[in-house]
Protein backbone atom coordinates (compact mmCIF):
# COMPACT_ATOMS: atom_id res chain seq x y z
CA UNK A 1 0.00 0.00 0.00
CA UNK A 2 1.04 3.28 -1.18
CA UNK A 3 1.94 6.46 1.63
CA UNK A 4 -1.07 8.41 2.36
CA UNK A 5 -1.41 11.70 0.58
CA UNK A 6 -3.14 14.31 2.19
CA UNK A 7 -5.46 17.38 0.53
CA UNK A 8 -6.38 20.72 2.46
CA UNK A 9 -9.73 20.92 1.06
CA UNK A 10 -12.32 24.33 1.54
CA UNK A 11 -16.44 24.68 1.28
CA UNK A 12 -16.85 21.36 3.24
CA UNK A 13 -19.45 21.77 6.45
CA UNK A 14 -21.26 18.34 6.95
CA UNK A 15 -21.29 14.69 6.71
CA UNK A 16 -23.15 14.80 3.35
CA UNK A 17 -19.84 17.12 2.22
CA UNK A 18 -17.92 13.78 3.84
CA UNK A 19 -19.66 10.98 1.99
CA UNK A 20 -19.72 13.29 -1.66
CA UNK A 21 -15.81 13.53 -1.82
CA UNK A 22 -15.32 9.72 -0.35
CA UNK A 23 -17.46 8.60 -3.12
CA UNK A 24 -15.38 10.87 -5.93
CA UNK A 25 -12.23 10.14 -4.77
CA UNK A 26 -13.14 6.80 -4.12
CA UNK A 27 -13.71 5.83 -7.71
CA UNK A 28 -10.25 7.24 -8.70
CA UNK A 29 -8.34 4.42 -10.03
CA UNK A 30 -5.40 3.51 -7.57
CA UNK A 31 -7.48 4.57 -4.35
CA UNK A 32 -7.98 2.17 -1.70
CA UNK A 33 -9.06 4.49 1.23
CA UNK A 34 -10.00 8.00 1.78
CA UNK A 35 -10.19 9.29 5.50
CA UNK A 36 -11.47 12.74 6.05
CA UNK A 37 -11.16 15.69 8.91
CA UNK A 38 -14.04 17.51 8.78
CA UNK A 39 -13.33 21.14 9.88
CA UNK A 40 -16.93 22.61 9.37
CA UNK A 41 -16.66 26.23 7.35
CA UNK A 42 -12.52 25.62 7.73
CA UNK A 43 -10.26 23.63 6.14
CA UNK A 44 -10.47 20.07 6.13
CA UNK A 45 -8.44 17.34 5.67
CA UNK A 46 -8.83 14.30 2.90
CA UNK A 47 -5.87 11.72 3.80
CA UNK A 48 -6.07 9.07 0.31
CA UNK A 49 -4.23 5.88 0.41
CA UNK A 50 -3.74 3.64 -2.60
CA UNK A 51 -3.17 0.21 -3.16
CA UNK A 52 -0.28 -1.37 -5.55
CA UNK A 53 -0.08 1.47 -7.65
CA UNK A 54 0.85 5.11 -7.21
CA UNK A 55 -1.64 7.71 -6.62
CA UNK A 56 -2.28 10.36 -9.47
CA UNK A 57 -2.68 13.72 -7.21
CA UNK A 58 -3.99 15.51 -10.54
CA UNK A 59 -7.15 13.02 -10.46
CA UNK A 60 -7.59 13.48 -6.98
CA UNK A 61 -8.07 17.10 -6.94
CA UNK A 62 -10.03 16.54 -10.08
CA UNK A 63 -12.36 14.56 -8.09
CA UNK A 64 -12.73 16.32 -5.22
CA UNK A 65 -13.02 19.28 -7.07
CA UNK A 66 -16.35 17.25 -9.29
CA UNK A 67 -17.54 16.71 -5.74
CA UNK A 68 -18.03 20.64 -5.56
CA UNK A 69 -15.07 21.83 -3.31
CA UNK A 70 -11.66 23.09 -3.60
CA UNK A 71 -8.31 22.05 -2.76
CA UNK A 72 -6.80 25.06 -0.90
CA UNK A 73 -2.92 25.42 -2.12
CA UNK A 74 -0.59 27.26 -0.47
């Protein structure tokens, strides 16, 4: 299993912003778990772990952003 990645991720305030980005990221190829920090109206974590193969961090952010939230970059 692949290092976990994490994502500082904006615009999340609920469990129904929880479940929409598990599901997105979820169905990334490569994924095998995604654990997030919900920091209502803050910024919130999304911690992604993959399986055999490496994790593509541009389809990540692609998904979470298709979820309807943004990855906050420094």
């Amino acid at each position: 299993m692949s290092q976990p990645e994490s994502y500082p991720v904006t615009g999340m305030t609920c469990q129904h912003c929880v479940q929409a980005v598990k599901e997105e990221v979820g169905a990334v190829d490569g994924v095998a778990h995604v654990d997030v920090d919900l920091v209502p109206d803050g910024v919130s974590t999304i911690r992604v772990s993959g399986g055999d193969q490496p994790l593509n961090p541009s389809a990540i952010e692609a998904a979470i952003e298709e979820a309807g939230y943004d990855v906050a970059h420094a």
